[in-house]
Protein backbone atom coordinates (compact mmCIF):
# COMPACT_ATOMS: atom_id res chain seq x y z
CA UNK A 1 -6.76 2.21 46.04
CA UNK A 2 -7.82 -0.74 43.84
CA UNK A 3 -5.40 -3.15 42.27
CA UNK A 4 -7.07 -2.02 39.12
CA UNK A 5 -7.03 1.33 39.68
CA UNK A 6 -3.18 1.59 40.33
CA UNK A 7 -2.48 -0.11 37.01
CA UNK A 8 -0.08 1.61 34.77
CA UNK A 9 -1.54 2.06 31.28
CA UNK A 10 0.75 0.38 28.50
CA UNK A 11 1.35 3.16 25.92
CA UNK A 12 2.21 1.66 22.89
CA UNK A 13 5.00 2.26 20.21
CA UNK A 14 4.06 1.83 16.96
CA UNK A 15 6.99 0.64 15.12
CA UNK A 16 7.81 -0.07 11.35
CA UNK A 17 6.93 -2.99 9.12
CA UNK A 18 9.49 -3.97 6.66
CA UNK A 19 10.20 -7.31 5.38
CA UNK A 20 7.25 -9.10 7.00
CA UNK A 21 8.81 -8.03 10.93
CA UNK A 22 8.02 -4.59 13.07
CA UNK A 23 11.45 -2.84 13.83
CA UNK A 24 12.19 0.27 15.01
CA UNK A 25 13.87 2.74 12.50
CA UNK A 26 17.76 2.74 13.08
CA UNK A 27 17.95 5.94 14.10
CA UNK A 28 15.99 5.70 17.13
CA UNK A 29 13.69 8.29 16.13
CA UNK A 30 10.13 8.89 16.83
CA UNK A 31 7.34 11.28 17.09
CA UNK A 32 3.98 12.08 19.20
CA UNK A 33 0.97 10.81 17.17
CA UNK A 34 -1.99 13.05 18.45
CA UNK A 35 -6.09 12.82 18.10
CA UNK A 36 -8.36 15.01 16.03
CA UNK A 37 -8.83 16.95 19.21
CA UNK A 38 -5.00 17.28 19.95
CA UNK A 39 -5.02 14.27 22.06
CA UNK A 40 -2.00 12.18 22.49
CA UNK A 41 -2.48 8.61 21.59
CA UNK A 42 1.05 6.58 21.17
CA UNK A 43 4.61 7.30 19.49
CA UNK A 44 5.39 6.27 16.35
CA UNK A 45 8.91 5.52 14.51
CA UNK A 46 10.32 7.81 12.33
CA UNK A 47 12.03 6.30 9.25
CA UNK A 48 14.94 6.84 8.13
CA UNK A 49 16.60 6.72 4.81
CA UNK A 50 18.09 3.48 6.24
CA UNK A 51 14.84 2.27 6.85
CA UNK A 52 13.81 3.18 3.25
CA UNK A 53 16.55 1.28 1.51
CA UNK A 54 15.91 -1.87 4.10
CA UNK A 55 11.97 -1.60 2.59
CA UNK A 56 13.08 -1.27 -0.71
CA UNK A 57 15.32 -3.91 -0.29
CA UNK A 58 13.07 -6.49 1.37
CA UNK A 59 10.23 -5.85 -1.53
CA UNK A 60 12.53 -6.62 -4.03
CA UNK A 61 13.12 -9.76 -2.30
CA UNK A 62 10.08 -10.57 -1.95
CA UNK A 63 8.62 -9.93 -5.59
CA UNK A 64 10.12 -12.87 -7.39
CA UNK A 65 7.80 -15.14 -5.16
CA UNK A 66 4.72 -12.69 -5.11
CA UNK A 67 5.01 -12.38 -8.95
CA UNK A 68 5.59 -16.05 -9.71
CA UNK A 69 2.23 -16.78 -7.56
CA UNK A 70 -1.10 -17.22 -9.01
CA UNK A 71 -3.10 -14.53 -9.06
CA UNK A 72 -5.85 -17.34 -7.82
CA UNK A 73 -4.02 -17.73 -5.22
CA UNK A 74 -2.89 -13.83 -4.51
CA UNK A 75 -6.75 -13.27 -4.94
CA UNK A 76 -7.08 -15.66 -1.89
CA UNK A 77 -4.56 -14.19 0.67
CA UNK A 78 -6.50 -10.76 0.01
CA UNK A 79 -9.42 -11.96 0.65
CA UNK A 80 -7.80 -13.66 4.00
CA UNK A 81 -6.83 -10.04 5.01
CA UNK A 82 -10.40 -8.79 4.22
CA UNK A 83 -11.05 -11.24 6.79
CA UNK A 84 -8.43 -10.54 9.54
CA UNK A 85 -9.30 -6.71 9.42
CA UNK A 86 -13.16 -7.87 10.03
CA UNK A 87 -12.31 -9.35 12.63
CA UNK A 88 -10.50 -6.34 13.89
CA UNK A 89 -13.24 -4.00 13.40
CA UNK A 90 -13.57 -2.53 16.56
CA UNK A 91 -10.35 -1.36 16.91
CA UNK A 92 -10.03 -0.30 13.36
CA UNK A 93 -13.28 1.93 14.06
CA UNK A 94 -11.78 3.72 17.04
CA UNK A 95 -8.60 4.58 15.34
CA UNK A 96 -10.49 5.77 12.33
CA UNK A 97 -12.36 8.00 15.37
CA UNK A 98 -9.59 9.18 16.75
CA UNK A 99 -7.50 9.96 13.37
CA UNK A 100 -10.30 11.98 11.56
CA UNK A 101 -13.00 13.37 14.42
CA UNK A 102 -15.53 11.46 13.02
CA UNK A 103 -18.81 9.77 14.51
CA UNK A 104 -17.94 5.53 15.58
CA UNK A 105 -21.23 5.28 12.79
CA UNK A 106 -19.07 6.93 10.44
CA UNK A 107 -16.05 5.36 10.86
CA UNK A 108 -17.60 1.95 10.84
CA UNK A 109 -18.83 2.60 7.32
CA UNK A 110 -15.10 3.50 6.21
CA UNK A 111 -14.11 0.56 7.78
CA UNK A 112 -16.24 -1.88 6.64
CA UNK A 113 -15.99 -0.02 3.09
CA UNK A 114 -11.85 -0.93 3.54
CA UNK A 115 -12.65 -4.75 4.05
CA UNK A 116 -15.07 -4.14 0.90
CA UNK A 117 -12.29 -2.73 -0.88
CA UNK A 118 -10.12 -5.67 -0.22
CA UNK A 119 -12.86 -8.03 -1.13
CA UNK A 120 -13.45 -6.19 -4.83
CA UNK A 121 -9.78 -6.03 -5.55
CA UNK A 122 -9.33 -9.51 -4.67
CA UNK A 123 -12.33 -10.61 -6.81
CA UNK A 124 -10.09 -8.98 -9.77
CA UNK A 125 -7.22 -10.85 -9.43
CA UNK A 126 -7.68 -13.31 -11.52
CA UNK A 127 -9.98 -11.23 -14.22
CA UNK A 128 -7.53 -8.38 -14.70
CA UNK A 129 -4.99 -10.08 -17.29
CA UNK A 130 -8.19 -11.20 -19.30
CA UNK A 131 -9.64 -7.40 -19.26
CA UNK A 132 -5.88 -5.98 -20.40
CA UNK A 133 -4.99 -8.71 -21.96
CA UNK A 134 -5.63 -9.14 -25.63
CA UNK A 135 -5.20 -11.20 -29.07
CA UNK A 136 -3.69 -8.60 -31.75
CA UNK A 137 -4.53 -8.87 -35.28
CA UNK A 138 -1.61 -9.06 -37.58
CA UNK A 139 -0.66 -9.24 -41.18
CA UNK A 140 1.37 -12.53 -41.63
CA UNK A 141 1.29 -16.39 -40.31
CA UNK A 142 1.48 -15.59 -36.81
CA UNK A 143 -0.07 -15.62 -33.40
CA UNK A 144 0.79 -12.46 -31.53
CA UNK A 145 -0.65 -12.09 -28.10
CA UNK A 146 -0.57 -9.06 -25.12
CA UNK A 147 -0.85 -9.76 -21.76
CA UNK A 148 -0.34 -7.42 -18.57
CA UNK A 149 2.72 -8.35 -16.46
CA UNK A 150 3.73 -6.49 -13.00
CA UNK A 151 6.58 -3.67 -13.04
CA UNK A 152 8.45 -4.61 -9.75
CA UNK A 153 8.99 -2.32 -6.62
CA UNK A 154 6.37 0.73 -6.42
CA UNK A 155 6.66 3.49 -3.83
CA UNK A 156 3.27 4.59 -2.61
CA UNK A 157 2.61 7.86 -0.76
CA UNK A 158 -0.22 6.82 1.14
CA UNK A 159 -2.96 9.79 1.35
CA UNK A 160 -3.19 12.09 4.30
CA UNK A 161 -6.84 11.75 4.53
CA UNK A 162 -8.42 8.86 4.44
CA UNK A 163 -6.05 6.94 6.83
CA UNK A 164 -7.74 3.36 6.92
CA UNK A 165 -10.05 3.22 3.59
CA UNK A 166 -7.46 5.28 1.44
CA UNK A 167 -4.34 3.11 2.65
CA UNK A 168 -5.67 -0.14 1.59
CA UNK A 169 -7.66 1.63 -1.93
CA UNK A 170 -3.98 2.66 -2.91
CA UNK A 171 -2.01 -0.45 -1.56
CA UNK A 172 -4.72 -3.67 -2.75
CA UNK A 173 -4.46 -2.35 -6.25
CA UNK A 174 -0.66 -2.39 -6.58
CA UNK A 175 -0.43 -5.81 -5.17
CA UNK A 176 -2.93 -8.01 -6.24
CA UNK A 177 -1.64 -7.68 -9.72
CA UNK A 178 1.95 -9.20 -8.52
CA UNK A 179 3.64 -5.65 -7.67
CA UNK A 180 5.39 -5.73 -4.07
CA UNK A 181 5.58 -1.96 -1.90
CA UNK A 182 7.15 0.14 0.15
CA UNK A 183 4.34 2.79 1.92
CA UNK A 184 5.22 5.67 3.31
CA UNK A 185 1.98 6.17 6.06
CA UNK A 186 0.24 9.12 6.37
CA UNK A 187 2.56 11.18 9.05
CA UNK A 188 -0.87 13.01 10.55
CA UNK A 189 -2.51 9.58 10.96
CA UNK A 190 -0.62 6.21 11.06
CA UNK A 191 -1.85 4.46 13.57
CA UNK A 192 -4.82 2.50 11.40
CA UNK A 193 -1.90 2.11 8.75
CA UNK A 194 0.63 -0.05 11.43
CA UNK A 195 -1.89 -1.86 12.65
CA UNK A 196 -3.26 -2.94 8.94
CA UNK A 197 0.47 -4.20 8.96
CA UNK A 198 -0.26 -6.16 12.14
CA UNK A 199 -2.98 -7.81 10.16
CA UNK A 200 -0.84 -7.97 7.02
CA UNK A 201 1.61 -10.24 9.12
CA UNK A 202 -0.71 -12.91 9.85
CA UNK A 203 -2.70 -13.27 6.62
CA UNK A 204 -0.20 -15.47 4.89
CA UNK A 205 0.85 -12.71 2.89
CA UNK A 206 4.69 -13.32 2.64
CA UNK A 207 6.89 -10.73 4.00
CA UNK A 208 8.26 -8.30 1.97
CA UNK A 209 5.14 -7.78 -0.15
CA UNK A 210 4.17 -4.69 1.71
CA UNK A 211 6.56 -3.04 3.87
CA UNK A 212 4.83 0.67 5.99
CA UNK A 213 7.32 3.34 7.22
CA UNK A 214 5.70 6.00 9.12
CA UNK A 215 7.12 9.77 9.47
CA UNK A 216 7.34 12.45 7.17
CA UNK A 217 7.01 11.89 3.75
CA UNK A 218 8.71 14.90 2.69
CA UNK A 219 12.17 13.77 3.96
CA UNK A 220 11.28 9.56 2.63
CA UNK A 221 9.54 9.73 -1.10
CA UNK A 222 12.02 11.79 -2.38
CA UNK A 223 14.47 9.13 -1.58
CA UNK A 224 12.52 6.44 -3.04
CA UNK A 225 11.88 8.37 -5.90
CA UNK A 226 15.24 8.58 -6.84
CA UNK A 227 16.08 4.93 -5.77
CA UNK A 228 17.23 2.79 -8.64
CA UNK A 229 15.94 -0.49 -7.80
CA UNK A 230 11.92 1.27 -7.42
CA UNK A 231 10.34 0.66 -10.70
CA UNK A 232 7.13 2.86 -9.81
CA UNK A 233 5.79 5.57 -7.57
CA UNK A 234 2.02 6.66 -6.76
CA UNK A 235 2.14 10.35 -5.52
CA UNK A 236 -1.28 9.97 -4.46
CA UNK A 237 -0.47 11.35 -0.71
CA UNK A 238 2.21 14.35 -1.68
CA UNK A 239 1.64 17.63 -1.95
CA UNK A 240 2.05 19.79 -5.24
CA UNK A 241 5.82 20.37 -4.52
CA UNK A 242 6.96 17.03 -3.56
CA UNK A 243 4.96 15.72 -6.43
CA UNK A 244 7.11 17.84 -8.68
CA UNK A 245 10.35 16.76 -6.79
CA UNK A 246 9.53 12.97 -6.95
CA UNK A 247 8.32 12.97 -10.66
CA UNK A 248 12.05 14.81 -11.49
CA UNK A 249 13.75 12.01 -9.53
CA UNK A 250 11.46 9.11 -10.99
CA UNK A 251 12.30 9.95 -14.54
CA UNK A 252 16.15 9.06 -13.42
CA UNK A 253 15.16 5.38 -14.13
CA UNK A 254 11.83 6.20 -15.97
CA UNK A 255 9.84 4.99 -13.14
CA UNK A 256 6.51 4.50 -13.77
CA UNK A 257 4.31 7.52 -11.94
CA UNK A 258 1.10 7.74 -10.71
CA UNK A 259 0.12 11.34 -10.44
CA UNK A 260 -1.61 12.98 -7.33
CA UNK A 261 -5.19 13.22 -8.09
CA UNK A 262 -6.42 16.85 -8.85
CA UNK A 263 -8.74 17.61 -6.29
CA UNK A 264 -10.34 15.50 -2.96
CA UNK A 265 -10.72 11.70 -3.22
CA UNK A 266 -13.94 10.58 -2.68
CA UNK A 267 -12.57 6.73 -1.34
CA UNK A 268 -15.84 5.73 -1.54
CA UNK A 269 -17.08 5.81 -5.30
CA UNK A 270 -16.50 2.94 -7.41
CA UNK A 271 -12.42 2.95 -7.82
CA UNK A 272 -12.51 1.10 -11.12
CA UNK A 273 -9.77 -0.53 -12.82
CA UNK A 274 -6.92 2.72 -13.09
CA UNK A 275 -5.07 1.95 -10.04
CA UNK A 276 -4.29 -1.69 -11.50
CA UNK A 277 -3.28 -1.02 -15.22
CA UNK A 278 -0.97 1.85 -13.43
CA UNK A 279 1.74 -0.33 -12.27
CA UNK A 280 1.62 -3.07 -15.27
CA UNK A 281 3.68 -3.85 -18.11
CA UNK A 282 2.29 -5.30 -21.34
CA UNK A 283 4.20 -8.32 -22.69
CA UNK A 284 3.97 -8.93 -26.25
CA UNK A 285 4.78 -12.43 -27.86
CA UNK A 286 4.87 -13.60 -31.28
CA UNK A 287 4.45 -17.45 -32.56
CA UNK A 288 4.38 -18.92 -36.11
CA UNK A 289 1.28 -20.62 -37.04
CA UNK A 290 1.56 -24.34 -37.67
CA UNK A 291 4.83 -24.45 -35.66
């Protein structure tokens, strides 16, 4: 027998990523992450509620320095991750293979559509407070003056479908504009979404800004609904009853909610400027003329 031949494959774990590192969830938990065809491909971590309040915890440290950036500047390290998942490509396109059943031509249009997506939304960055943003008429000596500002700490249920392009169509929005995020991965599919973190961790965005947890999001968003330091949730990933549950929770602390769509997402039509303006507050200021 062949040196090579004898070799032991390495099966990997795919773990966490919360606050910029890749541990695995306190309770020790994890689950067999299977092919389109049934095939089993690695073990992932199962979060906890432990490892939801650590997230949660580590984007809200994180936001005061995301927030306080640029968006020139958060505009650039989106673009860098464009760049680090282009350079990935190939392995990107055999996960997307695996996860959905679909042709490696297929999946290397989804793929290069998410680096697209990243692109687009970085491109917006810096154009976004001038498009929301606005100069407001008023009766009296005064200036008075709108612009968009970000909410905080938004829970995303990442879709079920979709597990490369629709992960990064419902994350780039929420952060670009300053927002930080805790994503809970599609539980079918999470493979493409932990290693987008592995790509996350070395594109100079600071850690914290996005933190995945894969497993079930059944037993997770409701818990993050309900948190009181999460200032918004997209629902875009649950079904119609945990929808309902979250959006009872969120109105605890009048989160801000993002609704599940009704119907399929197609991720690849223009995603326009919703997913943005969902997660921002407007900021009104007044100022005396001549002062």
């Amino acid at each position: 027998m062949s040196e090579q031949a004898a070799r032991l494959a390495v099966r990997k774990t795919y773990k966490l990523f919360v606050g910029g590192a890749f541990p695995r969830s306190e309770s020790g938990r994890s689950y067999a992450v299977t092919s389109s065809k049934g095939d089993f491909l690695a073990n992932a971590a199962r979060a906890s509620r432990k490892d939801a309040r650590d997230a949660v915890s580590a984007a809200r440290k994180a936001f005061s320095k995301w927030s306080g950036a640029t968006a020139y500047n958060r505009g650039q390290i989106l673009y860098r991750v464009a760049e680090m998942l282009e350079g990935r490509r190939a392995q990107f396109v055999a996960e997307v293979v695996d996860a959905d059943g679909v042709s490696a031509k297929k999946a290397g249009e989804l793929v290069d559509a998410a680096v697209d997506r990243l692109v687009w939304y970085a491109g917006w960055s810096d154009k976004i407070g001038a498009v929301l943003g606005s100069a407001n008429p008023v009766a009296g000596p005064y200036f008075n003056l709108s612009s968009p500002e970000p909410t905080g700490v938004v829970a995303v249920v990442a879709p079920p479908m979709g597990p490369l392009l629709g992960l990064v169509s419902v994350i780039a929005p929420v952060i670009v504009t300053g927002n930080t995020c805790v994503v809970v991965a599609s539980e079918r599919a999470p493979l493409p979404a932990i290693t987008l973190a592995e790509v996350l961790a070395t594109s100079d965005l600071p850690g914290g800004v996005v933190n995945i947890l894969t497993g079930s999001a059944a037993e997770i968003a409701p818990w993050l609904a309900g948190h009181m330091d999460v200032n918004g949730i997209d629902l875009t990933g649950a079904d119609p009853e945990l929808a309902v549950t979250c959006e009872e929770l969120a109105a605890e602390n009048l989160k801000r909610v993002l609704r599940p769509p009704a119907g399929r997402v197609d991720w690849l039509a223009d995603p326009g400027i919703e997913r943005m303006s969902a997660f921002l507050e407007t900021k009104t200021v007044w100022h005396p003329i001549g002062v």
